[in-house]
Protein backbone atom coordinates (compact mmCIF):
# COMPACT_ATOMS: atom_id res chain seq x y z
CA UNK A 1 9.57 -25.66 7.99
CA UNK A 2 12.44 -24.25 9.90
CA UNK A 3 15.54 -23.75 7.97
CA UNK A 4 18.60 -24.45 10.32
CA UNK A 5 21.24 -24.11 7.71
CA UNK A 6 20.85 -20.66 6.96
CA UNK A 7 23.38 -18.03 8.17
CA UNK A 8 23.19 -14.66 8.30
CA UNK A 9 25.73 -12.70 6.60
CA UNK A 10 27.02 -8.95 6.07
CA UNK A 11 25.47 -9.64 2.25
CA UNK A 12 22.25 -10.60 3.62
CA UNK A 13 22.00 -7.41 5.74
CA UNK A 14 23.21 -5.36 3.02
CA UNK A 15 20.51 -6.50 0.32
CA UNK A 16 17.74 -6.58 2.82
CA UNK A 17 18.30 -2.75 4.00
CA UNK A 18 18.28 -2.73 0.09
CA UNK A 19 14.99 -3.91 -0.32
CA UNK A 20 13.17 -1.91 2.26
CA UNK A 21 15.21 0.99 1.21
CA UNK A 22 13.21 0.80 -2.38
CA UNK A 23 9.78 -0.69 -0.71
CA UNK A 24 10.04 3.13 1.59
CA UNK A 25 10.69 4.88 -1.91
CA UNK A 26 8.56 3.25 -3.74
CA UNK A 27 5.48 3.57 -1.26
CA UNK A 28 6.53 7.19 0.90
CA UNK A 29 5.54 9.02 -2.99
CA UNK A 30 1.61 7.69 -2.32
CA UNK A 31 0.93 9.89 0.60
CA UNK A 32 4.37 12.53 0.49
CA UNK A 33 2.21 15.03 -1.87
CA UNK A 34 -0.74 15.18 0.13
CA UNK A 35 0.16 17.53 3.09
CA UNK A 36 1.95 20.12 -0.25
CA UNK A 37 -1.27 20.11 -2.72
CA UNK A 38 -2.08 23.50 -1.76
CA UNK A 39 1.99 25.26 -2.41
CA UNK A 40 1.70 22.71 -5.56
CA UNK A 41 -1.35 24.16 -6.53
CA UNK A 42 -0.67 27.69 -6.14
CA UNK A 43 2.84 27.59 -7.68
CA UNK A 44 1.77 25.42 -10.79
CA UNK A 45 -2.21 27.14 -11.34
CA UNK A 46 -3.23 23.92 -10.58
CA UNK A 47 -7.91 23.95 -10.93
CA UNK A 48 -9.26 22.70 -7.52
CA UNK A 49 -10.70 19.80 -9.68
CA UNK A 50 -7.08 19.07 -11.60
CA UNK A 51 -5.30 18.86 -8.43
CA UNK A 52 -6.24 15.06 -7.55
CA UNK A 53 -3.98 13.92 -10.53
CA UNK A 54 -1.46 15.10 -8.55
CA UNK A 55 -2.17 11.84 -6.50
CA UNK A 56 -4.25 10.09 -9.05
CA UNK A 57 -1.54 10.08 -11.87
CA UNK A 58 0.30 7.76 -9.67
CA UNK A 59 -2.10 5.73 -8.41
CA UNK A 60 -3.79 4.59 -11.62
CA UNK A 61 -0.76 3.29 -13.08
CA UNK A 62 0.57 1.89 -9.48
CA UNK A 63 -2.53 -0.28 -9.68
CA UNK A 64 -2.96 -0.94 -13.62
CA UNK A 65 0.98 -2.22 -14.05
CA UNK A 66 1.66 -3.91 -10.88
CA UNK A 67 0.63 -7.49 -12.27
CA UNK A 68 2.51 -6.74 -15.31
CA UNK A 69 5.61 -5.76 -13.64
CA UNK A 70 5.27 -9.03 -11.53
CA UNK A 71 5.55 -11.43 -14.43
CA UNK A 72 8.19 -9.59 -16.22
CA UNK A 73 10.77 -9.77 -12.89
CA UNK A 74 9.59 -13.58 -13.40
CA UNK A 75 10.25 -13.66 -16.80
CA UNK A 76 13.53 -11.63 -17.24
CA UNK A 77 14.98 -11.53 -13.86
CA UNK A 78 13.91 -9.75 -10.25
CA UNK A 79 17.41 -7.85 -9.61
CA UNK A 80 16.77 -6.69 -13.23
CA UNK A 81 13.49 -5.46 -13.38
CA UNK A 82 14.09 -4.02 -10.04
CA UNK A 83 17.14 -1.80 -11.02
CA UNK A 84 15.41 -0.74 -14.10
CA UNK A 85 12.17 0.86 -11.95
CA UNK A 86 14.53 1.92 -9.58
CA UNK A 87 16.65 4.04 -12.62
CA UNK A 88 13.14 5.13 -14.28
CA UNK A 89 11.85 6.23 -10.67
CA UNK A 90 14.93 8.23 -10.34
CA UNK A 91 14.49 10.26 -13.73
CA UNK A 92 10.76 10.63 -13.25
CA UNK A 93 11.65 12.12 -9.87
CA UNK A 94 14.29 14.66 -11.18
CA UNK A 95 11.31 15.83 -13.99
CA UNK A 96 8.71 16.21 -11.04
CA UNK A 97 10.93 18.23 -8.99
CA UNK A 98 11.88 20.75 -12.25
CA UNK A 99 8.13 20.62 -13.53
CA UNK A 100 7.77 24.19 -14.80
CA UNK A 101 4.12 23.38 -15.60
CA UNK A 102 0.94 21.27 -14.21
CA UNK A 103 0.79 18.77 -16.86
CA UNK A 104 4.58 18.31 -16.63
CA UNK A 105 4.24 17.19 -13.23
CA UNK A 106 1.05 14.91 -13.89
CA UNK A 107 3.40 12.77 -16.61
CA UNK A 108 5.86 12.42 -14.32
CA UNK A 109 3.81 11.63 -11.50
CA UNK A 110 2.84 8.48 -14.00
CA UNK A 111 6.13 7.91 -14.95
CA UNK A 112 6.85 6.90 -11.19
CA UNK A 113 3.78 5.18 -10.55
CA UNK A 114 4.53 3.01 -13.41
CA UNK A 115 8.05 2.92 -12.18
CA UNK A 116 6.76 1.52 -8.61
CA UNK A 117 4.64 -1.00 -10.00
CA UNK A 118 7.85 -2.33 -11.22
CA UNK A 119 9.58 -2.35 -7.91
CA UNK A 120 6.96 -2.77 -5.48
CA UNK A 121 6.57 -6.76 -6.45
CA UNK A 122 10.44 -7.11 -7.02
CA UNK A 123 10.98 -6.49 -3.39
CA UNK A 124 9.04 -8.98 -2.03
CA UNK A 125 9.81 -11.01 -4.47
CA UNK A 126 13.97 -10.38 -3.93
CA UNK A 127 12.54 -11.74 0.01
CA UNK A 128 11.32 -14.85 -0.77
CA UNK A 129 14.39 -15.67 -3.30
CA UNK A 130 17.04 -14.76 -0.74
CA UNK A 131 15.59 -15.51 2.76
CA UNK A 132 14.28 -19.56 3.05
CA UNK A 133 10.63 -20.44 4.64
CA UNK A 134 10.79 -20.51 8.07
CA UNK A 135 12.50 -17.74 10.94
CA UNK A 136 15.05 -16.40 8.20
CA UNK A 137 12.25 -15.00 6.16
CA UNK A 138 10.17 -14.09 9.00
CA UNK A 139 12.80 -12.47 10.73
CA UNK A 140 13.59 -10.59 6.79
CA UNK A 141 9.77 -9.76 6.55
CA UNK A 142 9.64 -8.37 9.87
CA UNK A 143 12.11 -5.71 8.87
CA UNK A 144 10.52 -4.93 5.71
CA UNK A 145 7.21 -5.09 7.48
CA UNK A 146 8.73 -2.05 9.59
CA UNK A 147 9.63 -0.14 6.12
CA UNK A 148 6.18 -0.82 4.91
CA UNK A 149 4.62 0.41 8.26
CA UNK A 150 6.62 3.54 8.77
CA UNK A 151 5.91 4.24 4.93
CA UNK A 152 2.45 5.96 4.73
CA UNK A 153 3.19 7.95 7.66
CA UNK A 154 6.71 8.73 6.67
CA UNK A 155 5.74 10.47 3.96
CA UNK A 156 3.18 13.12 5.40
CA UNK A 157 5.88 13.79 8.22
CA UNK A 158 8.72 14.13 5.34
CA UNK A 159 5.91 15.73 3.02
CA UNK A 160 5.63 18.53 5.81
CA UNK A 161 8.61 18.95 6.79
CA UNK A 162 9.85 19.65 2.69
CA UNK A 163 6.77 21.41 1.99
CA UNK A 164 7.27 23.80 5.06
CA UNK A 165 11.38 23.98 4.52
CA UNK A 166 12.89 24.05 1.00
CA UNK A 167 10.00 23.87 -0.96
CA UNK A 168 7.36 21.29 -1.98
CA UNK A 169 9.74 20.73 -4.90
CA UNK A 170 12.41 18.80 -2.73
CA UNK A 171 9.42 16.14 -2.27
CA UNK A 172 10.83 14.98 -5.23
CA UNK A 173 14.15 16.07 -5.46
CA UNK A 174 15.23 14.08 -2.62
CA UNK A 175 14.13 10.91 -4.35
CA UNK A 176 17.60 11.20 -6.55
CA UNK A 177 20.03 10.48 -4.45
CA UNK A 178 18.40 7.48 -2.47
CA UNK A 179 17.56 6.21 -6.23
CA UNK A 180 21.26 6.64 -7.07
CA UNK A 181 22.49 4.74 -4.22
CA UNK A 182 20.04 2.13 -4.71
CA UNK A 183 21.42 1.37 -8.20
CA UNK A 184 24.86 0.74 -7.04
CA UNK A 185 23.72 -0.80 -3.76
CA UNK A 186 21.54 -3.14 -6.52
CA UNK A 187 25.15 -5.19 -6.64
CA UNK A 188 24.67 -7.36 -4.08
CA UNK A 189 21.65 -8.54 -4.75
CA UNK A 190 21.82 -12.22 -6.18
CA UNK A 191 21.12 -12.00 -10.06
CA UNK A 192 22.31 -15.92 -11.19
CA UNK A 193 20.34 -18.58 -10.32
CA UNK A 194 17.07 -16.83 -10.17
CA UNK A 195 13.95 -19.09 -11.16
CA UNK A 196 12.46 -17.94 -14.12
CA UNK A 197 8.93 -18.79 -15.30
CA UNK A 198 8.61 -21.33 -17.76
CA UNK A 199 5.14 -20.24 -19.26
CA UNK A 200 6.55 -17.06 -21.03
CA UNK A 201 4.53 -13.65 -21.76
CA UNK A 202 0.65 -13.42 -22.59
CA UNK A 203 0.80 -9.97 -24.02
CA UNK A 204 -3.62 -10.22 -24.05
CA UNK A 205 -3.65 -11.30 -20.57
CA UNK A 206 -0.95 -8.14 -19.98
CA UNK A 207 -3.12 -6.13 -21.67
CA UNK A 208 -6.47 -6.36 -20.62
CA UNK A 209 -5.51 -7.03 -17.16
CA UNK A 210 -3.55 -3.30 -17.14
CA UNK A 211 -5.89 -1.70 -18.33
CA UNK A 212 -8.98 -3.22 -16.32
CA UNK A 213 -7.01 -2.89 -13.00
CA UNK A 214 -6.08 0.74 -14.41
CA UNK A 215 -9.90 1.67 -15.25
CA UNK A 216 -11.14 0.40 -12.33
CA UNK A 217 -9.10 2.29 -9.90
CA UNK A 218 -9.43 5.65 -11.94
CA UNK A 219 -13.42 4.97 -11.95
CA UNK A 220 -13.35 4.12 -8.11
CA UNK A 221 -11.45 7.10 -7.57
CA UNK A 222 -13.38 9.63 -10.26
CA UNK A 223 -16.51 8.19 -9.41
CA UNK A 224 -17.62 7.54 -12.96
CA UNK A 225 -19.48 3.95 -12.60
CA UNK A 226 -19.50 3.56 -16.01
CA UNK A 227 -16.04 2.84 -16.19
CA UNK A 228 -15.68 0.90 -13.02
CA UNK A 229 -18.49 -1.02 -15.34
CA UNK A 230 -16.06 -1.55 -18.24
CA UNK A 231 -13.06 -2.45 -15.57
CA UNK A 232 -14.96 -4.71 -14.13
CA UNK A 233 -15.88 -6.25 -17.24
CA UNK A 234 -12.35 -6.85 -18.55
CA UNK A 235 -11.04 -8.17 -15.42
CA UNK A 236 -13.92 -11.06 -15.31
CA UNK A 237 -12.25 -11.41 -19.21
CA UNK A 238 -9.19 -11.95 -17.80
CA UNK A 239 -9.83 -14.44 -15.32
CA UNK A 240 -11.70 -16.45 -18.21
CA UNK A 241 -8.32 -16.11 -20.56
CA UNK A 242 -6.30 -16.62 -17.97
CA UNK A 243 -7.47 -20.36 -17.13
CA UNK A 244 -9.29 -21.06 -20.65
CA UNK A 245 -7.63 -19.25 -23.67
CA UNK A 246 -4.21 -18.59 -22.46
CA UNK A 247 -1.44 -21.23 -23.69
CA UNK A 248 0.97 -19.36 -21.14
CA UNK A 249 -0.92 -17.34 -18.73
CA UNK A 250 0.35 -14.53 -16.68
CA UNK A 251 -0.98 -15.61 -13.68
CA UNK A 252 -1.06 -19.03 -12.67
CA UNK A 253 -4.82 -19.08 -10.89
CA UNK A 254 -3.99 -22.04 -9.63
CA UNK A 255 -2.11 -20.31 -6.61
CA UNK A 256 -5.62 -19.30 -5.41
CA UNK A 257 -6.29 -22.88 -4.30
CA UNK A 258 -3.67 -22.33 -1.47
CA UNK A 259 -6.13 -20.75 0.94
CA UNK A 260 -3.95 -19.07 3.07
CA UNK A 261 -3.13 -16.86 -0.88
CA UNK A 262 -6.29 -16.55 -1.42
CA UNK A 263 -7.14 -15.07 2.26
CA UNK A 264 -4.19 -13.33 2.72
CA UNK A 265 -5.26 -11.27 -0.80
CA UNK A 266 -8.93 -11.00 0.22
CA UNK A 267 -7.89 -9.80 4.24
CA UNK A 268 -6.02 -7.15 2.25
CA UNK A 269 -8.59 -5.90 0.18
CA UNK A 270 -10.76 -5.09 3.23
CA UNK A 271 -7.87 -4.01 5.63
CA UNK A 272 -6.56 -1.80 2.92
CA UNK A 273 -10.08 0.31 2.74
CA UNK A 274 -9.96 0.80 6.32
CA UNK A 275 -6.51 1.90 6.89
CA UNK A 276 -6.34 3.56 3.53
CA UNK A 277 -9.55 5.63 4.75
CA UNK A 278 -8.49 6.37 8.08
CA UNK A 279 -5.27 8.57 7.00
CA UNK A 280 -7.33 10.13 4.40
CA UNK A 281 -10.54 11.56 6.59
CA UNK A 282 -7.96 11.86 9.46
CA UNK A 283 -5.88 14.10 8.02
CA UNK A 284 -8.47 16.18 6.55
CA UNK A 285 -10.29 16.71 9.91
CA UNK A 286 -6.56 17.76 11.40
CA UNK A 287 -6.76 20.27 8.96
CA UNK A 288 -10.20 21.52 8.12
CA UNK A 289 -11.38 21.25 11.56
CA UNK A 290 -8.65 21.77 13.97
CA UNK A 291 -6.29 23.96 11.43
CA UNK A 292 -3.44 22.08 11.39
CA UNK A 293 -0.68 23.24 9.34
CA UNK A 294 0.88 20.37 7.11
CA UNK A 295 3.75 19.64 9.43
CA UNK A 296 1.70 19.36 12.50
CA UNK A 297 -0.47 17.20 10.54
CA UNK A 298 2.34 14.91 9.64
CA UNK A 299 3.95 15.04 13.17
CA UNK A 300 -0.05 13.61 14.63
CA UNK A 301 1.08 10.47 12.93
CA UNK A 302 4.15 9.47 14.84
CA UNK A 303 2.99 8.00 18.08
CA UNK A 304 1.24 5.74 15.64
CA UNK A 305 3.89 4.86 13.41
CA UNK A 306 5.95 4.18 16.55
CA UNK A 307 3.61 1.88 17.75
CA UNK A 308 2.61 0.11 13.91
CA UNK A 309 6.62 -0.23 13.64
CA UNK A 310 6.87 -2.50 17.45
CA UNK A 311 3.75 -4.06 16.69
CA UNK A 312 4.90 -5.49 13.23
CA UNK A 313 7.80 -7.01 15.33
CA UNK A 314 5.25 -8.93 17.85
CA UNK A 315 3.29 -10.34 14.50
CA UNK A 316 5.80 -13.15 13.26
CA UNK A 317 6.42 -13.80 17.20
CA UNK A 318 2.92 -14.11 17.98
CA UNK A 319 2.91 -16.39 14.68
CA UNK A 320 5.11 -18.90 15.87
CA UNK A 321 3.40 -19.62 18.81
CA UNK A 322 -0.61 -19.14 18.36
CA UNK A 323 -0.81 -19.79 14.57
CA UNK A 324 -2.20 -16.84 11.81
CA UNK A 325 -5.72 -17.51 12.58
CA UNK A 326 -5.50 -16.16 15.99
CA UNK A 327 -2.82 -13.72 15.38
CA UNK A 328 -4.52 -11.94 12.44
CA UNK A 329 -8.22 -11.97 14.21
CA UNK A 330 -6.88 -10.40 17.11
CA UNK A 331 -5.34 -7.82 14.94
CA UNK A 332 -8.26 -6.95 12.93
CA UNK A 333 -10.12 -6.25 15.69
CA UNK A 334 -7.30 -4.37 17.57
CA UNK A 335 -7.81 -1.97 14.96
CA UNK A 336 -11.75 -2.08 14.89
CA UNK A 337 -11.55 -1.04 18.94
CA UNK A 338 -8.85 1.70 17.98
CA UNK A 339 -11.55 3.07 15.05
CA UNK A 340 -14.56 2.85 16.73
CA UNK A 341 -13.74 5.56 19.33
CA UNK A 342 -13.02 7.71 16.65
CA UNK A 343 -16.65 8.42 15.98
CA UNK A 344 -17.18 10.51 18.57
CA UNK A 345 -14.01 12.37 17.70
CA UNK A 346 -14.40 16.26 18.41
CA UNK A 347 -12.68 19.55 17.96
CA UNK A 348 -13.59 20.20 21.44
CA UNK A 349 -12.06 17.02 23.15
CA UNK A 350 -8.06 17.08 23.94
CA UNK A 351 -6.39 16.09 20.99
CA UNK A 352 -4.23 13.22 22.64
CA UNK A 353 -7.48 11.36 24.14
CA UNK A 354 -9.94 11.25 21.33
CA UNK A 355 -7.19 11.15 18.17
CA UNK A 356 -4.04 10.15 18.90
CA UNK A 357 -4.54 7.25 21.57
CA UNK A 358 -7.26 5.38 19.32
CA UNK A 359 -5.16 5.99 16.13
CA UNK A 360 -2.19 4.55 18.73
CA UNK A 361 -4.41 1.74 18.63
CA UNK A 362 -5.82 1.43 15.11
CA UNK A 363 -1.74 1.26 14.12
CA UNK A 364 -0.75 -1.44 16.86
CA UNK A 365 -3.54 -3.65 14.91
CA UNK A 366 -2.36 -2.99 12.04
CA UNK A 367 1.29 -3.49 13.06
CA UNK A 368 0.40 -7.04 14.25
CA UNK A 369 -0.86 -8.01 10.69
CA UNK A 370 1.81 -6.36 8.18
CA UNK A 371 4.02 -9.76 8.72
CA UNK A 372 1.78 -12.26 9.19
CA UNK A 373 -0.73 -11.62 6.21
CA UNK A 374 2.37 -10.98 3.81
CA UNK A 375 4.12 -13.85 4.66
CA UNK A 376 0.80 -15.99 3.99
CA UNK A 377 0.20 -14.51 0.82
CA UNK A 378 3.67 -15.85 -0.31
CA UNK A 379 3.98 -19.56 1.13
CA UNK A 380 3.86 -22.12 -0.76
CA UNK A 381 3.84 -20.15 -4.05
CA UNK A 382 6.79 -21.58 -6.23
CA UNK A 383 9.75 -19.27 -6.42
CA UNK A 384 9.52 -18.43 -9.96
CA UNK A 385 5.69 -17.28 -9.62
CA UNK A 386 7.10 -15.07 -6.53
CA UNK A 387 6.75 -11.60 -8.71
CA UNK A 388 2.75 -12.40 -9.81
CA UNK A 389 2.30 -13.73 -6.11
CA UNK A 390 3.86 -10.53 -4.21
CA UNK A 391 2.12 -8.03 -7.06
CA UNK A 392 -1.14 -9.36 -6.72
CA UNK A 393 -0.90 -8.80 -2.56
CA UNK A 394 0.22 -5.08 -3.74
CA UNK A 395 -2.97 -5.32 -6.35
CA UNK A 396 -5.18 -5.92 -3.38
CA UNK A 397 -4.04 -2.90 -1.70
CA UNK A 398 -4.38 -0.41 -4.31
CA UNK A 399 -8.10 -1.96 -5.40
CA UNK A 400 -9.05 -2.26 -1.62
CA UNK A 401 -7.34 1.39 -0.93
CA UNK A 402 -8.96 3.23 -3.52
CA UNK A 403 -12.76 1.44 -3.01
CA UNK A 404 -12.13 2.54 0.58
CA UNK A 405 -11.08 5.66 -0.05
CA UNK A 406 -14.28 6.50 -2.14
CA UNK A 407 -16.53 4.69 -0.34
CA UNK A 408 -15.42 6.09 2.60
CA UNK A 409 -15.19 9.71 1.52
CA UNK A 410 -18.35 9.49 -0.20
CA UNK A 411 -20.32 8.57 2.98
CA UNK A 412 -18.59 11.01 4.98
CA UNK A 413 -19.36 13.86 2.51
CA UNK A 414 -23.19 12.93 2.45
CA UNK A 415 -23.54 12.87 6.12
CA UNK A 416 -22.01 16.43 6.59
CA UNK A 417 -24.42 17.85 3.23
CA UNK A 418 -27.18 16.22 5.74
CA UNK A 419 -26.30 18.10 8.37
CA UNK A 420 -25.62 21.29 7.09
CA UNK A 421 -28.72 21.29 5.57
CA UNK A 422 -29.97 20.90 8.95
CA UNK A 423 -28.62 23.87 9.73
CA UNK A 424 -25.34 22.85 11.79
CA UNK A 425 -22.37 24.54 11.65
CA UNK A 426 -19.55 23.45 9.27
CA UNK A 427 -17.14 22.01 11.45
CA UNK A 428 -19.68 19.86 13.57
CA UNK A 429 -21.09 18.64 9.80
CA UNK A 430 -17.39 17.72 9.14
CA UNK A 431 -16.83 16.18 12.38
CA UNK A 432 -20.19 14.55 11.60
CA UNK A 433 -19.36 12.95 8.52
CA UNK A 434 -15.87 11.98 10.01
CA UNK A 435 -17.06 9.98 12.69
CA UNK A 436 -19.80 7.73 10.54
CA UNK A 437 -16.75 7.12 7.97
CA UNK A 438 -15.03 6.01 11.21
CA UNK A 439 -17.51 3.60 12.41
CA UNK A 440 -17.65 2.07 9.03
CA UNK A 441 -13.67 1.29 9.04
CA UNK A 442 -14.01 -0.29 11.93
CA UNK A 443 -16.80 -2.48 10.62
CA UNK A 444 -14.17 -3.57 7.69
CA UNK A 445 -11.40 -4.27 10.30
CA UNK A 446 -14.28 -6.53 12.25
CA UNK A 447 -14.50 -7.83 8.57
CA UNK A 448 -11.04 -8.75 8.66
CA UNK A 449 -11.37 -10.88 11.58
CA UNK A 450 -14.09 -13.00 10.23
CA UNK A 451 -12.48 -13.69 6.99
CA UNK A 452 -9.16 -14.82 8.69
CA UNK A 453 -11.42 -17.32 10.90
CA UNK A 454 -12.94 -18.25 7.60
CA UNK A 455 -9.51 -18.80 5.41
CA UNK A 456 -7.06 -19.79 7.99
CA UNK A 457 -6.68 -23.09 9.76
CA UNK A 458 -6.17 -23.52 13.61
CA UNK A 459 -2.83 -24.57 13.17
CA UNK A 460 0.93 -23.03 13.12
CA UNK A 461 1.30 -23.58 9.51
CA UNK A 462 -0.20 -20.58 7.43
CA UNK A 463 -0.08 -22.35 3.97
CA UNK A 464 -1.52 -25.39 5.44
């Protein structure tokens, strides 16, 4: 429904460059190590297998806390819980960046991952309390679907750039002073009259759902299937409390039955693995094959975030006129005809024509979702279940990211051990392996395509 009565304000502006300013923080620290593991790891006498907690000690607790940190903003306030992972970022920062040891760094690497999962929901959430359904939070979640898209790419380009400059220490230092000024910038965002969830907290639900997220994305991402087992095995626990057991449940399953939610979370699972994947096997193939340094890896990424940033722009547009159905199909398989070139990638082809113009693609289909399946994931949830709604979209991601990511990686790895053992050199193994784990994502974006046929109706109205 278009809201006519809203009117844009200085406030508005202020509190929505707010947002996005945190959303940026909060997601720039997943990728902003990768391009410095190797100064990290010589500096701290890091072991080549210890070195993935570097990423890892984030990630886990990203994941595990992110429904938890979604209820609580419901519970106790958004602008609250919000300024409160904003301060513990800040501090965890500040310890990462004067980490005289390895497992100094690790714990603080946890301390902000935790810390996200506490602001990554509040932001969306902050969205949907401030901006009205219709064009004024379309027009908001275009913005912050710019800050999400420039985010993962934003990082290896800052990561570089640090890690080449000052020091791979300033990754984290320069997380202070943007945490600082988010604090006092936290002012004018509305903190009276917030809807609060009536059902209260479900410390088992809390619990088990924590630690199976948490398990499962530390098995997915270890490989050790026993434990994906055991995550597994609490979350189908928690699903069963949650609906049976519970007298106030965390999450309210009931938001599920709106099938654009249910879609929108299941679209991001899939689309997460893909794009999640690509920057992963891309980057290493930039620099085990080709020899990239880390800034020229990070710089590869531009013409893509460029184009992701426009694209996320034409989504909501696109929206309005055509419906999500349409809109998100013809994204997903933007990105599947950007990926698919990719598997004939080659160190001896031009860099520009068989990298950077299908990742140029990949990122204008992924541009031309961000909005779109965000904005479905979130209509027609009631404003006081608007943390659990915009965490479980961010739960999606990390589960989808990390399956990908192994999945992915795991594929690629066994088709370059076959051909090595074949007797080809390294890099065409490598290149090898890259291109199959290419043809795969692009499978998952066609994925993506079908499911949004499947979940969405024909109309204009995605919670229809």
């Amino acid at each position: 429904m278009e809201t006519r009565e809203f009117v844009w304000t200085r406030g508005h502006v202020v509190a929505l460059v707010a947002l996005c300013l945190a959303q940026v923080l909060d997601a720039v620290d997943s990728t902003v190590v990768n391009v410095a593991l190797p100064a990290i790891k010589d500096e701290l006498a890091f072991s080549a297998a210890d070195l993935s907690w570097v990423v890892n000690a984030y990630m886990v607790p990203f994941g595990g806390f992110l429904l938890l940190g979604g209820r609580l903003g419901d519970l106790f306030g958004h602008r609250r819980v919000l300024m409160g992972g904003i301060a513990l970022f800040t501090g965890a920062s500040l310890v990462a960046g004067l980490a005289p040891s390895a497992g100094v760094l690790v714990g603080a690497r946890g301390v902000q991952g935790l810390a996200a999962a506490l602001v990554a929901p509040m932001t969306l959430a902050m969205i949907t309390l401030i901006f009205p359904e219709g064009r004024p939070r379309s027009r908001a979640l275009a913005v912050w679907g710019t800050a999400t898209a420039v985010s993962s790419a934003l990082g290896l380009v800052a990561g570089g750039l640090l890690a080449d400059g000052p020091g791979w220490r300033w990754i984290f230092f320069i997380n202070v002073p943007i945490g600082v000024l988010l604090v006092v910038a936290g002012r004018v965002l509305p903190a009276r009259g917030e809807p609060r969830s009536s059902r209260g907290f479900d410390a088992v639900g809390a619990v088990t759902v924590t630690v199976g997220v948490g398990l499962l994305i530390y098995a997915v991402l270890r490989a050790e299937w026993g434990l994906l087992l055991v995550g597994a095995a609490l979350l189908g626990y928690f699903a069963v409390h949650e609906n049976a057991v519970a007298r106030r449940p965390l999450v309210d399953f009931g938001v599920f039955r709106i099938r654009s939610v249910a879609g929108a979370n299941l679209i991001q699972v899939v689309r997460a693995s893909a794009l999640f994947g690509l920057f992963y096997l891309a980057t290493l193939f930039m620099q085990e094959v080709l020899g990239f340094s880390a800034l020229e890896t990070g710089l590869a990424y531009v013409p893509m975030t460029v184009v992701m940033v426009g694209a996320s722009w034409l989504g909501p547009l696109l929206v309005r006129r055509l419906g999500a159905r349409p809109v998100l199909g013809f994204g997903a398989l933007v990105a599947a005809a950007g990926l698919l070139p990719l598997a004939w990638i080659s160190p001896a082809a031009g860099l520009f024509a068989s990298l950077i113009v299908p990742m140029v693609v990949v990122g204008a289909g992924h541009g031309i979702m961000v909005v779109p399946l965000t904005d479905a994931a979130l209509s027609g949830v009631p404003s006081s279940d608007g943390g659990v709604a915009a965490a479980l979209l961010n739960v999606s991601a990390q589960l989808g990211g990390a399956l990908g990511l192994a999945v992915l990686a795991t594929a690629a790895a066994a088709r370059t051990d076959d051909r090595l053992r074949a007797g080809t050199s390294l890099s065409a193994a490598l290149t090898d392996g890259y291109g199959l784990a290419f043809v795969m994502s692009a499978v998952l974006m066609a994925l993506c395509a079908a499911l949004a046929i499947t979940f969405f109706p024909g109309g204009k109205d995605p919670a229809a």
